[in-house]
N, C-alpha and C. Protein backbone atom coordinates (compact mmCIF):
# COMPACT_ATOMS: atom_id res chain seq x y z
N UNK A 1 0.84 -1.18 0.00
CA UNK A 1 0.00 0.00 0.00
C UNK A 1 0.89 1.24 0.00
N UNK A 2 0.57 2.59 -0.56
CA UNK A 2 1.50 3.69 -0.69
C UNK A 2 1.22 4.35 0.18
N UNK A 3 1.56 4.66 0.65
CA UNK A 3 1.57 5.53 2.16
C UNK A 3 2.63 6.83 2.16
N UNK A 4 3.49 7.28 1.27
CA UNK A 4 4.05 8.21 0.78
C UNK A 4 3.53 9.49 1.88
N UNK A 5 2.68 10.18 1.35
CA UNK A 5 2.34 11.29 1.60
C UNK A 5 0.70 11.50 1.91
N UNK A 6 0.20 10.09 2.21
CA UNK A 6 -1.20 10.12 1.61
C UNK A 6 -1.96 10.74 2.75
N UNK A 7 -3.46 10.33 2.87
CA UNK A 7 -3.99 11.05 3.97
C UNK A 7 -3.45 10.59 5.37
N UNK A 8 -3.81 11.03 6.46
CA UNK A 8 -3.39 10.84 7.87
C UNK A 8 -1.76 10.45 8.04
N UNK A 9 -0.80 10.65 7.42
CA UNK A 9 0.15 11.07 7.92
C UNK A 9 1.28 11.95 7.92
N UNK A 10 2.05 11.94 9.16
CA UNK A 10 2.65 13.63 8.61
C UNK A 10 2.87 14.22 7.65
N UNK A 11 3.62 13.65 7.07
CA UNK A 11 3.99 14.63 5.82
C UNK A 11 2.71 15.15 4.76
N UNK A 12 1.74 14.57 5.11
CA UNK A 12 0.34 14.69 4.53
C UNK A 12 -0.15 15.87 4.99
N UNK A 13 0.03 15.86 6.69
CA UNK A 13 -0.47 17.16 7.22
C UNK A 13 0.13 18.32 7.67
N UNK A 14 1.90 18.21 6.81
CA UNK A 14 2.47 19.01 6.73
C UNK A 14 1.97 19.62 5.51
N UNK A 15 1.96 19.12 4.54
CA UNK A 15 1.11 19.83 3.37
C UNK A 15 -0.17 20.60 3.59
N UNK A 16 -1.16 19.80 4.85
CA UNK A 16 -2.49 20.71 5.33
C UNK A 16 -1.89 22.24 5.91
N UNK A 17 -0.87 21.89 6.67
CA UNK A 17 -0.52 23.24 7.58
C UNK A 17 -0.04 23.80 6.85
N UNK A 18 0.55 23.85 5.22
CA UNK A 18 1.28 24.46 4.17
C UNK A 18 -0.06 25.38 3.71
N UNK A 19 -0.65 24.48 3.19
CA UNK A 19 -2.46 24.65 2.17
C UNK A 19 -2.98 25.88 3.31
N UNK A 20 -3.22 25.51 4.44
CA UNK A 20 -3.63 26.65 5.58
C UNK A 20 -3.19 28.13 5.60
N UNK A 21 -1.91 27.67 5.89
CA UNK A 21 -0.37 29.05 6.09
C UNK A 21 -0.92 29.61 4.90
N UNK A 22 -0.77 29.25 3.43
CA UNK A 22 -0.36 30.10 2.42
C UNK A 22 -2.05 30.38 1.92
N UNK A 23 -3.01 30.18 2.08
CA UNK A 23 -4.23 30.70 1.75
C UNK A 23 -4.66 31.12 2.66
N UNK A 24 -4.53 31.33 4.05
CA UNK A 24 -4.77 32.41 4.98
C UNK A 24 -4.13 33.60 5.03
N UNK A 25 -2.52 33.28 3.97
CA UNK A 25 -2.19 34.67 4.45
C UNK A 25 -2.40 35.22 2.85
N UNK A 26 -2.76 34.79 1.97
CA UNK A 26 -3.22 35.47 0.67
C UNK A 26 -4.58 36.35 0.91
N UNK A 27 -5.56 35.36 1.80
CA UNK A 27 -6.59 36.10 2.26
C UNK A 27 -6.68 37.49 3.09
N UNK A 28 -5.71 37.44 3.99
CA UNK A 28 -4.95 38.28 4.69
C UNK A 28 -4.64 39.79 3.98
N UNK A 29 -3.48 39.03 2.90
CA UNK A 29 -2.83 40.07 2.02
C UNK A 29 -3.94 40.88 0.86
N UNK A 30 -4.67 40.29 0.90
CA UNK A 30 -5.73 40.80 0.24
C UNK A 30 -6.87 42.02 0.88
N UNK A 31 -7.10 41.12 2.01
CA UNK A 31 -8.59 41.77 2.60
C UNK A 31 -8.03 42.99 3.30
N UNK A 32 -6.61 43.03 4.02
CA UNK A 32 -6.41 44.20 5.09
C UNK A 32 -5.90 45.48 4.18
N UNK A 33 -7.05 45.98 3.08
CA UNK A 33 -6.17 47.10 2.57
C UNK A 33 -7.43 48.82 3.15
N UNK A 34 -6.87 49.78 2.43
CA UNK A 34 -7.42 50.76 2.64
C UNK A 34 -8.02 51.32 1.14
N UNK A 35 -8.10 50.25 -0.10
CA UNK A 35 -8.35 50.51 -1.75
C UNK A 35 -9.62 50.43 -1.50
N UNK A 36 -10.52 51.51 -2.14
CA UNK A 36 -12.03 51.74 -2.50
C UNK A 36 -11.79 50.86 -3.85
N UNK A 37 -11.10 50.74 -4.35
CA UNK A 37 -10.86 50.27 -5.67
C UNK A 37 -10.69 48.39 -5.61
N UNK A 38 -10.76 48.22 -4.43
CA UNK A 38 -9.92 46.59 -4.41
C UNK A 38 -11.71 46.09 -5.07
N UNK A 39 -12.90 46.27 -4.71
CA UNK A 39 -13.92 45.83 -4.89
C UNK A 39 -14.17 46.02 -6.35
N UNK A 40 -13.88 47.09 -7.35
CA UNK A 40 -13.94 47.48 -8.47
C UNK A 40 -13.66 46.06 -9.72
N UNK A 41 -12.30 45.15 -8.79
CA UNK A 41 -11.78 44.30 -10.04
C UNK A 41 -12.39 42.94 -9.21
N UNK A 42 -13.18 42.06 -10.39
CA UNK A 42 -13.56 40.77 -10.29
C UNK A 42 -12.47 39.93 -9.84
N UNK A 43 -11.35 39.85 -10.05
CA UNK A 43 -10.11 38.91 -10.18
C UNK A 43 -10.36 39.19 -8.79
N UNK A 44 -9.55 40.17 -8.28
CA UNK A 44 -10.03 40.22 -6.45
C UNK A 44 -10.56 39.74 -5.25
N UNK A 45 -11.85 40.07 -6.13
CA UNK A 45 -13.06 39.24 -5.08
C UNK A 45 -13.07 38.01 -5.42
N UNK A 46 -12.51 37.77 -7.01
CA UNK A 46 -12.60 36.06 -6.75
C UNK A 46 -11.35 35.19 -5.80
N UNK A 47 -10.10 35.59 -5.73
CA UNK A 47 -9.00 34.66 -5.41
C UNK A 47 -9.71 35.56 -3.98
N UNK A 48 -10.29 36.02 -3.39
CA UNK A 48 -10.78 36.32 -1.90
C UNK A 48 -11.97 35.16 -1.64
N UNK A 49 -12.82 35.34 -2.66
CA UNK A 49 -13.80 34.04 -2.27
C UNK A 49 -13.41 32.29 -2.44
N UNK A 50 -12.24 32.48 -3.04
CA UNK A 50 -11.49 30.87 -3.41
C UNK A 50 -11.05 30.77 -2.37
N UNK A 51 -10.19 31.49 -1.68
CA UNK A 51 -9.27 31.43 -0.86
C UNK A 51 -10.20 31.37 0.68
N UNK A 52 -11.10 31.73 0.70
CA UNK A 52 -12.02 31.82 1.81
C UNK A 52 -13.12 30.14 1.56
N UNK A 53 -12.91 29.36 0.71
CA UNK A 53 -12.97 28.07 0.27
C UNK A 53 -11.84 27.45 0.74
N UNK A 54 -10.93 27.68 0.72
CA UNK A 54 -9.63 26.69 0.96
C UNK A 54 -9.00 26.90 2.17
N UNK A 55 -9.31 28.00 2.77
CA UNK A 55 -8.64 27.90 4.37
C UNK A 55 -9.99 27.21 4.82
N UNK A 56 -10.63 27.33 5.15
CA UNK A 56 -11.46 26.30 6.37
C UNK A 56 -11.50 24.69 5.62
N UNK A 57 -11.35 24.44 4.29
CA UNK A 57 -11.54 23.12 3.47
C UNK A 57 -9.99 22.55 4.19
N UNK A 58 -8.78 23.30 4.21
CA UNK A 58 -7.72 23.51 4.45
C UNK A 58 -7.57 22.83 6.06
N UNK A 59 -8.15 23.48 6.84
CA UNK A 59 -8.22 23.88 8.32
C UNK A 59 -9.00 21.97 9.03
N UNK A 60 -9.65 22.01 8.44
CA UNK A 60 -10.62 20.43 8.37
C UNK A 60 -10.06 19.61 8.35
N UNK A 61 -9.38 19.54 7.15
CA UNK A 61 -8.55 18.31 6.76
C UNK A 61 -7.04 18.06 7.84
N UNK A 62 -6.48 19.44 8.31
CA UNK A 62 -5.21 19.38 8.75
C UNK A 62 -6.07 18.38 10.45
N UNK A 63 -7.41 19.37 10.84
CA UNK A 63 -7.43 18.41 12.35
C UNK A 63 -7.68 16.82 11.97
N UNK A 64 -8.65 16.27 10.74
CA UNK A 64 -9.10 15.29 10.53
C UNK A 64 -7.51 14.49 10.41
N UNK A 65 -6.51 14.75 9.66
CA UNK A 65 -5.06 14.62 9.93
C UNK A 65 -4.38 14.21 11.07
N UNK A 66 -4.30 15.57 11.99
CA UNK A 66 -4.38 15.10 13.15
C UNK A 66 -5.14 14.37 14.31
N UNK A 67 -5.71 14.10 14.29
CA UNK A 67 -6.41 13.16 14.78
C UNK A 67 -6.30 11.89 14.63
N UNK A 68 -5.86 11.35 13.02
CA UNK A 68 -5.86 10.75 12.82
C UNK A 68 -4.59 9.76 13.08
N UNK A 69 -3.56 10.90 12.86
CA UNK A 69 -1.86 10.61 13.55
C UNK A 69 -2.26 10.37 14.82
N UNK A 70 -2.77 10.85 16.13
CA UNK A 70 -2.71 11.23 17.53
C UNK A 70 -3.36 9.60 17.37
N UNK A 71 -4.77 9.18 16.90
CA UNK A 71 -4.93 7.65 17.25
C UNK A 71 -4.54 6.76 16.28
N UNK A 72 -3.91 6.85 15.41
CA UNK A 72 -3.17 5.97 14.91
C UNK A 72 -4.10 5.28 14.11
N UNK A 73 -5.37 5.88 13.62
CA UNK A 73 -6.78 4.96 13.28
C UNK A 73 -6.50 5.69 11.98
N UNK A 74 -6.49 5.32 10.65
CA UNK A 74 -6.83 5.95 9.38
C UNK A 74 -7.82 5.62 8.40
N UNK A 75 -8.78 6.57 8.33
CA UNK A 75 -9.74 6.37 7.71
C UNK A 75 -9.77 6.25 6.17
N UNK A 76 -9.14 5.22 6.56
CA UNK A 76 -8.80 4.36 4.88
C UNK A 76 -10.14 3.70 3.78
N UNK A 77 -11.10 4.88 4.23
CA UNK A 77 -12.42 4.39 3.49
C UNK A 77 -11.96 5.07 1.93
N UNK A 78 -12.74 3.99 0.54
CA UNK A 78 -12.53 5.01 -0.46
C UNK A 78 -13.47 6.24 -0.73
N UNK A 79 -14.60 6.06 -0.51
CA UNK A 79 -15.23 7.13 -0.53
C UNK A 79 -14.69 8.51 0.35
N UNK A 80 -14.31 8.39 1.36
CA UNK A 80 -13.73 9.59 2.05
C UNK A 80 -12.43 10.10 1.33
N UNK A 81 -11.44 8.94 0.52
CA UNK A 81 -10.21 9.76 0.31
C UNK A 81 -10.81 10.48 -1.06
N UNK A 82 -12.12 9.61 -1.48
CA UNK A 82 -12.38 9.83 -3.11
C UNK A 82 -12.61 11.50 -3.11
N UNK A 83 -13.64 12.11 -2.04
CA UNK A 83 -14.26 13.04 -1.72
C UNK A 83 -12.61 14.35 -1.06
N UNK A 84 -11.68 14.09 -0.46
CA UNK A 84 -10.75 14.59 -0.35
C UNK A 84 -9.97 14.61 -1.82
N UNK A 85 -10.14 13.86 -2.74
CA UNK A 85 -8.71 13.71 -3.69
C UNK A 85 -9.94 14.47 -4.84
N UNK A 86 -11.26 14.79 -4.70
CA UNK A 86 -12.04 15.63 -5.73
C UNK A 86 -11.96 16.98 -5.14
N UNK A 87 -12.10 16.91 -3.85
CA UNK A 87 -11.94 18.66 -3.16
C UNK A 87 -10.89 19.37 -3.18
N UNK A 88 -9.54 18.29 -3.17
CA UNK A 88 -8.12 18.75 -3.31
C UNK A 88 -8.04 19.60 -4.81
N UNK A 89 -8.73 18.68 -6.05
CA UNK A 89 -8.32 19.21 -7.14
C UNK A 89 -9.23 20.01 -7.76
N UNK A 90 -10.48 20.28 -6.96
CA UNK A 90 -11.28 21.25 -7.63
C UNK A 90 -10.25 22.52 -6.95
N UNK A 91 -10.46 22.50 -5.74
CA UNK A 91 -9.98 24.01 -5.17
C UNK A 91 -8.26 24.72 -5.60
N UNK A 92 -7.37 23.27 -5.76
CA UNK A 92 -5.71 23.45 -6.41
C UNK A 92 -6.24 24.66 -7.55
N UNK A 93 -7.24 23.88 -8.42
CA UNK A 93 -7.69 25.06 -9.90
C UNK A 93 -8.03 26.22 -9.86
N UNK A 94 -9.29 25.77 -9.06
CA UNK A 94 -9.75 27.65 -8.64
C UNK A 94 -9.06 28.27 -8.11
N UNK A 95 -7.79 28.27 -7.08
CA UNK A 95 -7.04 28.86 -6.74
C UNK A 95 -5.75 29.27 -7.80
N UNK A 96 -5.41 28.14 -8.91
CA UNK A 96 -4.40 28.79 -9.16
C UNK A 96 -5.31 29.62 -10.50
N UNK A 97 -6.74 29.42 -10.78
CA UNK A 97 -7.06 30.64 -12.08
C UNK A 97 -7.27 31.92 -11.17
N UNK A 98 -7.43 31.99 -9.98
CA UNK A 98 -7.36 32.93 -8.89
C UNK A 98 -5.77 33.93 -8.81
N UNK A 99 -5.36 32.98 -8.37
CA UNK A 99 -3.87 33.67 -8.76
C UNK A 99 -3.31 34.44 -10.07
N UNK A 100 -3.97 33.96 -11.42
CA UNK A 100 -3.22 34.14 -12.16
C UNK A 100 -4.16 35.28 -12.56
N UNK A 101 -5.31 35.11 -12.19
CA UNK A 101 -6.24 36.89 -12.91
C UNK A 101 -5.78 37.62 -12.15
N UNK A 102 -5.43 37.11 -10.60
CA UNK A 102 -4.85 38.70 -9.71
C UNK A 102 -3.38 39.13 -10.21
N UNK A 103 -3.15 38.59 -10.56
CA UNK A 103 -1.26 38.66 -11.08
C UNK A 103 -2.10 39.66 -12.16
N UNK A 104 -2.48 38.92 -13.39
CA UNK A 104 -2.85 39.83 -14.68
C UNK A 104 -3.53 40.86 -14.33
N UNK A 105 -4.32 41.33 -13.42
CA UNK A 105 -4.69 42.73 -13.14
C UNK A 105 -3.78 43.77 -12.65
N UNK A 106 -3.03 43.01 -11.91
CA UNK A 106 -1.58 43.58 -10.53
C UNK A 106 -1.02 44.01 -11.56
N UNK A 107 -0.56 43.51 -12.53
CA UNK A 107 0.66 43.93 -13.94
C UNK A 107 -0.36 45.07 -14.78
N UNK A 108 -1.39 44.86 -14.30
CA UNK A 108 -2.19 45.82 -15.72
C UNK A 108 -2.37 47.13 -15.16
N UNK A 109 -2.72 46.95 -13.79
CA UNK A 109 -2.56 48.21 -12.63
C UNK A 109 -1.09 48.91 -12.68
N UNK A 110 -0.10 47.80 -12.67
CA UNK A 110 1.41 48.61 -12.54
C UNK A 110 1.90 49.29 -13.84
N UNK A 111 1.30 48.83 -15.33
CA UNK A 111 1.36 49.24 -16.20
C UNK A 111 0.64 50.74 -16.63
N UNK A 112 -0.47 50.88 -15.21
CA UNK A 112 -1.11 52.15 -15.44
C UNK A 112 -0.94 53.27 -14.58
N UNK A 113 0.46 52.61 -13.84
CA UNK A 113 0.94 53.73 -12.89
C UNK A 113 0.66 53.80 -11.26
N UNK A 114 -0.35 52.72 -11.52
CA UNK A 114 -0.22 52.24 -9.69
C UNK A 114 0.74 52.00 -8.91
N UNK A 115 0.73 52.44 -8.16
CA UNK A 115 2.54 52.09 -7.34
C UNK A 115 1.69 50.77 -6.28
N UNK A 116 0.84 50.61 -6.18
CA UNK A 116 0.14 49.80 -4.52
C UNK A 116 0.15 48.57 -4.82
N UNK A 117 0.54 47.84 -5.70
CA UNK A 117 0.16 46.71 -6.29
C UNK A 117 0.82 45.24 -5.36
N UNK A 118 2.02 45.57 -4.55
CA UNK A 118 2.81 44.98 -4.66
C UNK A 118 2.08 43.74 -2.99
N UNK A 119 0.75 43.70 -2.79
CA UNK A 119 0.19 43.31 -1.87
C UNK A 119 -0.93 42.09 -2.08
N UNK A 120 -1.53 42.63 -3.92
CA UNK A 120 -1.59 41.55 -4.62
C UNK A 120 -0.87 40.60 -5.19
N UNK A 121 0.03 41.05 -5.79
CA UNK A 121 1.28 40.25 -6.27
C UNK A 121 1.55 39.37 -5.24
N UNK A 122 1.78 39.59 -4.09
CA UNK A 122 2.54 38.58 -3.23
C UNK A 122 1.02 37.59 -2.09
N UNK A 123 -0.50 38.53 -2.17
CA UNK A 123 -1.24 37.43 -2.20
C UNK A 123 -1.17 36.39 -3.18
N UNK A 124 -1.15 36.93 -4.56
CA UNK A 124 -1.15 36.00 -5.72
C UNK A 124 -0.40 34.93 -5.09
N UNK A 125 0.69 35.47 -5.59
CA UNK A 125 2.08 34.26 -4.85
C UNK A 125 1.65 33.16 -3.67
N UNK A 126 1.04 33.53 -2.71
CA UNK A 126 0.56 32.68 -1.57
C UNK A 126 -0.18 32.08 -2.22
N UNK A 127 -1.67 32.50 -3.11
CA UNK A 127 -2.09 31.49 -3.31
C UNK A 127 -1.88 30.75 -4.62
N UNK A 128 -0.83 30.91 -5.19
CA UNK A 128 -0.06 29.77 -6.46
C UNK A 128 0.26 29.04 -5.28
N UNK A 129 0.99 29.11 -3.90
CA UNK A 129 1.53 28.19 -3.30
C UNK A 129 0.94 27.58 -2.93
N UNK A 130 -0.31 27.70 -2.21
CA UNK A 130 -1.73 27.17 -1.49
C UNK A 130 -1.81 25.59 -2.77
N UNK A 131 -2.08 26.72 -4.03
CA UNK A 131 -2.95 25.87 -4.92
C UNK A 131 -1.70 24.67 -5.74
N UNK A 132 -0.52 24.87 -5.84
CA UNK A 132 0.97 24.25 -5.83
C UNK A 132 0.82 22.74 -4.59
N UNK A 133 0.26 22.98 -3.17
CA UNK A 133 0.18 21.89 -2.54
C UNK A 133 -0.39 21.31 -2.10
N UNK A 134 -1.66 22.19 -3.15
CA UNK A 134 -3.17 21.21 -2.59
C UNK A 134 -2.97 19.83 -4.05
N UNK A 135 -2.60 20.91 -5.16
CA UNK A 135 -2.53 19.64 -6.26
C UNK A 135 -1.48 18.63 -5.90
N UNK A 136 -0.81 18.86 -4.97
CA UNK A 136 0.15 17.66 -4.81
C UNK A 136 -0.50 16.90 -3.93
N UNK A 137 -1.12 17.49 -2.62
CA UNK A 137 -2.03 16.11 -2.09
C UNK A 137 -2.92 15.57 -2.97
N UNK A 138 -3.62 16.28 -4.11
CA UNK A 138 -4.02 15.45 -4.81
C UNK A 138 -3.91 14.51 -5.64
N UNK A 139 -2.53 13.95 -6.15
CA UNK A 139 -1.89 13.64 -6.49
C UNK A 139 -1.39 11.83 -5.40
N UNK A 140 -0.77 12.91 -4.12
CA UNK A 140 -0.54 11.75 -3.72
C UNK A 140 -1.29 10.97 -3.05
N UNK A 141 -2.60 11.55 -2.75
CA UNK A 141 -3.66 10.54 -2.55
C UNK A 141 -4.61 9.89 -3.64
N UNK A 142 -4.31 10.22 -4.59
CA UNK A 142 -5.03 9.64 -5.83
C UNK A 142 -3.93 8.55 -5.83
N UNK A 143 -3.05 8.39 -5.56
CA UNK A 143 -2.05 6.84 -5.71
C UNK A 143 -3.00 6.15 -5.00
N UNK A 144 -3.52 6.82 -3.86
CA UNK A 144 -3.81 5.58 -2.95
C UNK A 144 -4.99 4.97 -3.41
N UNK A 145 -5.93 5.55 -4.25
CA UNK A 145 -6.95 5.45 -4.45
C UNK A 145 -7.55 3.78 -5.08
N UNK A 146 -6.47 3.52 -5.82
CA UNK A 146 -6.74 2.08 -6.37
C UNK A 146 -6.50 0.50 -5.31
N UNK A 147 -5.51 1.19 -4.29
CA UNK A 147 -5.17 0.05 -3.22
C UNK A 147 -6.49 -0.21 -2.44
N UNK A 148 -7.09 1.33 -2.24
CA UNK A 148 -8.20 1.32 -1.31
C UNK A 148 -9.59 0.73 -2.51
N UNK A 149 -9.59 0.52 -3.45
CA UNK A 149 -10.73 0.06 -4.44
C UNK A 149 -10.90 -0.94 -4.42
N UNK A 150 -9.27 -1.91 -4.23
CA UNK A 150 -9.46 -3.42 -4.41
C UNK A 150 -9.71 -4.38 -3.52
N UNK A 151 -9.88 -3.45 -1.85
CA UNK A 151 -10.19 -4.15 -0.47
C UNK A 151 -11.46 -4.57 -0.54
């Protein structure tokens, strides 16, 4: 059985506390500004409403994780990893087309003489990273997916 990186163990829920860290603080880098203008661009409010999807989706999975390390019990059902390894890779997407419209607005803003930009840019960045290690848990729990099919 592959046990790599898959659900319930560490290095699994080092990736949760990664997925957490870097889409809480994109959310962060986003929401704490003083721009009448931040509401004006769609790209915005969307990698704010993705990202407000993936920290608590994020936040779930890291205790269900832990918990799962602390009793040593892993909920090696397929339907549960099936439902984690579809949530992993819907939200990896929306986050990184999230990232990449806030980047393309951030550059289209700096191209028009905005100096303030540099708060999206580096939300962006958090959440390419967010969405960088959610597709990898998805990934490495989709290995597991066929061991757990044939029980």
């Amino acid at each position: 059985m592959v046990r790599t990186a898959s659900f319930g163990t560490s290095s699994s829920f080092v990736l949760r506390l990664g997925q957490t860290l870097f889409s809480s603080a994109s959310l962060l880098f986003m929401c704490f500004n003083d721009d009448e203008d931040f509401y004006a661009y769609t790209a915005f409010c969307y990698l704010v409403t993705v990202m407000g999807l993936v920290t608590p989706w994020s936040v779930t999975l890291a205790l269900m994780e832990a918990y799962s390390i602390i009793l040593q019990q892993l909920p090696m059902q397929a339907t549960v990893i099936s439902v984690i390894v579809a949530g992993d890779f819907v939200l990896s997407f929306l986050s990184l087309g999230g990232a990449c419209s806030t980047v393309s607005v951030a550059v289209r803003l700096i191209g028009a003489g905005e100096k303030q930009c540099d708060r999206y840019k580096l939300s962006a960045t958090m959440a390419f990273l967010s969405s960088f290690l959610s597709f990898a848990s998805t990934l490495f729990n989709f290995r597991l997916l066929p061991s757990l099919m044939s029980q």
